[in-house]
N, C-alpha and C. Protein backbone atom coordinates (compact mmCIF):
# COMPACT_ATOMS: atom_id res chain seq x y z
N UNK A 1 0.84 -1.18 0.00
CA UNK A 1 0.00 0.00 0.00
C UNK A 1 0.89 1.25 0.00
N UNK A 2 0.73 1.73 -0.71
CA UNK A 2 1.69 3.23 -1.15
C UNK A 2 0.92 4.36 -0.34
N UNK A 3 -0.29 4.51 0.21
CA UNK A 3 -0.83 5.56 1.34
C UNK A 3 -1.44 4.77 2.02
N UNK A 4 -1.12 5.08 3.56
CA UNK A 4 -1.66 4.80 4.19
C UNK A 4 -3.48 5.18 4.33
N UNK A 5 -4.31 4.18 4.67
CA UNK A 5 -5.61 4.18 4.67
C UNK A 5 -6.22 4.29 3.54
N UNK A 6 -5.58 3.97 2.32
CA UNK A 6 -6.07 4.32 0.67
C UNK A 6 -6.04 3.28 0.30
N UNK A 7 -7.12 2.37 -0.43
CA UNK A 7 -6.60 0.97 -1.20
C UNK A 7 -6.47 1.15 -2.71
N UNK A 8 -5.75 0.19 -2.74
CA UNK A 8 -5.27 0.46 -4.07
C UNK A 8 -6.36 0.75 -5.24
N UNK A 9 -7.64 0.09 -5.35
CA UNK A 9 -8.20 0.63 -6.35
C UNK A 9 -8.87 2.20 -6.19
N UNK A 10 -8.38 2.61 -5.14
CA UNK A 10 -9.38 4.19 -4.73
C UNK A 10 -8.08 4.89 -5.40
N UNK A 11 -6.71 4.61 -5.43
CA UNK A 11 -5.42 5.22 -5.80
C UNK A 11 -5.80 5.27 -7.16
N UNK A 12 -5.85 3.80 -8.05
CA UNK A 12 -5.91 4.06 -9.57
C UNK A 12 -7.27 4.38 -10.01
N UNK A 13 -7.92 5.11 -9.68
CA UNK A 13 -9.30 5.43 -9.58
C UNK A 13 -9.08 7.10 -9.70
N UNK A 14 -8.15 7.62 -8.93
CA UNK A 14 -7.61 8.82 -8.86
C UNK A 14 -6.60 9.19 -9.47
N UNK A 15 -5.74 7.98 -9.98
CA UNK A 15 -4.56 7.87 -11.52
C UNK A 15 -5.34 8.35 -12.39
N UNK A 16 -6.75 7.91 -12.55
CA UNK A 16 -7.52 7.83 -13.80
C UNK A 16 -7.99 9.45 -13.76
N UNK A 17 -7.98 10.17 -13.21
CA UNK A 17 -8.31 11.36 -13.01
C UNK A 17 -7.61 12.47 -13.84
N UNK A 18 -6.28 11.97 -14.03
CA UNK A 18 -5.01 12.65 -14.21
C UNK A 18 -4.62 12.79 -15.42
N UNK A 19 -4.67 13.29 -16.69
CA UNK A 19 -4.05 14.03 -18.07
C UNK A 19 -3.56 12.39 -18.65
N UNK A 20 -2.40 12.35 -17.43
CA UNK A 20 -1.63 11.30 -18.22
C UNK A 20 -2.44 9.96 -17.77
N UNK A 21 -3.37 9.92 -17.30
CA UNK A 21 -3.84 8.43 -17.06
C UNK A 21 -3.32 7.70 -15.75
N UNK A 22 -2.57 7.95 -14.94
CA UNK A 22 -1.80 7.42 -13.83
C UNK A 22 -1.03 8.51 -13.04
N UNK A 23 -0.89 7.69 -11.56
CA UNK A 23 -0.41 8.58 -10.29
C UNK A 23 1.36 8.25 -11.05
N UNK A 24 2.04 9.42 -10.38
CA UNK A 24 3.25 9.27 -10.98
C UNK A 24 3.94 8.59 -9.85
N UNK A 25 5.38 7.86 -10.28
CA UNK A 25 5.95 7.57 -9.53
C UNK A 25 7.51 8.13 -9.07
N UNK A 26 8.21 7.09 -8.00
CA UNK A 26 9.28 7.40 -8.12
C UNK A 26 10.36 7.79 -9.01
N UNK A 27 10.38 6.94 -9.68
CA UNK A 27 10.81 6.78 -11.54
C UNK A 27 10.99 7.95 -11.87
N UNK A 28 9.61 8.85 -11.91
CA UNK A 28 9.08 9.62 -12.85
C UNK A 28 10.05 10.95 -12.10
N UNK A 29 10.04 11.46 -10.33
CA UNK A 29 10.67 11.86 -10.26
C UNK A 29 12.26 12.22 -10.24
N UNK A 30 12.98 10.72 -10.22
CA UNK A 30 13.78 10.55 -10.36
C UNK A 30 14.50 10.76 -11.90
N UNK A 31 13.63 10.76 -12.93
CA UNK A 31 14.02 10.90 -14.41
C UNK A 31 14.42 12.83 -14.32
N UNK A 32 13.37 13.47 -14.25
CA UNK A 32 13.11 15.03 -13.72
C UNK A 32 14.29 15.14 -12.86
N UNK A 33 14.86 14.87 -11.77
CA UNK A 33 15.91 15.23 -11.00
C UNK A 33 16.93 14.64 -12.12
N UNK A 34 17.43 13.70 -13.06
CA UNK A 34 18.71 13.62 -13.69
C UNK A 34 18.38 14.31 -14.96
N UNK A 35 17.34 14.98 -15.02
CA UNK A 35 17.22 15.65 -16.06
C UNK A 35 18.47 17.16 -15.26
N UNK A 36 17.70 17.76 -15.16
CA UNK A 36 17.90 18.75 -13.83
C UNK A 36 19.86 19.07 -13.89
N UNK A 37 19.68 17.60 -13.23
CA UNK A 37 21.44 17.18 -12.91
C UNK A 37 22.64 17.31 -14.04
N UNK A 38 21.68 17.22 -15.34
CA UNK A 38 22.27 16.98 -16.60
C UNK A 38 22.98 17.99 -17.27
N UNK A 39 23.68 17.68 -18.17
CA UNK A 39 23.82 19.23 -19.22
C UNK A 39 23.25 19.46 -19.79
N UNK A 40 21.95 18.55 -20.23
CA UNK A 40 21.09 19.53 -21.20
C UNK A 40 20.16 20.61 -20.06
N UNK A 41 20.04 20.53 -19.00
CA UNK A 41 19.46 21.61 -18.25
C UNK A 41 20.36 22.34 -17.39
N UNK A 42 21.89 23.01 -18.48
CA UNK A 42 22.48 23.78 -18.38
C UNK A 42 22.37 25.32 -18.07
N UNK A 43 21.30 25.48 -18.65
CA UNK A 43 21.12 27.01 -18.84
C UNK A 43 19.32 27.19 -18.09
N UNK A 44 18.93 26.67 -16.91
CA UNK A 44 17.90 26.85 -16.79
C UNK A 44 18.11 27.31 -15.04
N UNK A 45 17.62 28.00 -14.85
CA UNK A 45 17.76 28.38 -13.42
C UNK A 45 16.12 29.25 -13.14
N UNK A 46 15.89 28.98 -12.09
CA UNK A 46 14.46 29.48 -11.27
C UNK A 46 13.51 29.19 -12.25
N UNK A 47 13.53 28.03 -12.29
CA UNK A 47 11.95 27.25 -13.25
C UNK A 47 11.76 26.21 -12.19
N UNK A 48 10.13 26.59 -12.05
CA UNK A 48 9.38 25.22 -11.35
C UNK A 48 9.02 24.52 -12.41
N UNK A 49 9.59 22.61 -12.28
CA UNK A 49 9.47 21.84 -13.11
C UNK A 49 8.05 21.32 -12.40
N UNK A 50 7.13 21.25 -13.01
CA UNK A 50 5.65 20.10 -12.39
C UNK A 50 5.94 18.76 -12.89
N UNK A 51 6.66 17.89 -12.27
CA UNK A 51 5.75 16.28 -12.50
C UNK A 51 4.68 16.15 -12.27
N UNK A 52 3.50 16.36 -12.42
CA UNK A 52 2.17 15.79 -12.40
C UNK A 52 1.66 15.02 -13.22
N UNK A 53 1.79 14.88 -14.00
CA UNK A 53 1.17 14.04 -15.45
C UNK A 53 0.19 15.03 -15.92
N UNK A 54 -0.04 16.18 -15.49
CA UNK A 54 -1.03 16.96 -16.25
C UNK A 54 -1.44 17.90 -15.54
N UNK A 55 -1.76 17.06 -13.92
CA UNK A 55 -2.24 17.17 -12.94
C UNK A 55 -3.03 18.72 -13.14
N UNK A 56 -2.43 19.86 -13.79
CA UNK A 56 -2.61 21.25 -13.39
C UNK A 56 -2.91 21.85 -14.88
N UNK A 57 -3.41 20.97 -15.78
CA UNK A 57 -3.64 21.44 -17.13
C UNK A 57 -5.26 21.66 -16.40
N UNK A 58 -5.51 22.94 -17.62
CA UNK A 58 -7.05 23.35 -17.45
C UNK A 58 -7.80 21.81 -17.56
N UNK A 59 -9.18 21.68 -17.14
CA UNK A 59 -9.96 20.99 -16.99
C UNK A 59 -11.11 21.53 -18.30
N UNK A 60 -11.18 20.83 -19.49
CA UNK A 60 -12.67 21.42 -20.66
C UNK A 60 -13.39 20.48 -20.47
């Protein structure tokens, strides 16, 4: 169980909610931080990156 008092189908129930279809994971932040770490995100300073899968795209 990845939250406490949440079962798993109430979690992917609430994945399903989300742009990209699913709750993100570790992975997902971990890709974003070696992005970050990298040289291609050489030249980027005071940007908030969102992992959400969408999470914060308008709703039509």
């Amino acid at each position: 169980m990845l939250v406490p008092h949440v079962d798993e189908e109430e979690l992917k129930a609430e994945g399903g909610k989300i742009p990209w279809g699913r709750l993100g994971s570790i992975e997902d932040i971990g890709k974003a931080a070696a992005f970050l770490a990298s040289d291609a995100a050489d030249y980027i300073t005071g940007a908030c990156l969102r992992v959400d899968g969408g999470f914060w795209l308008p709703r039509l």
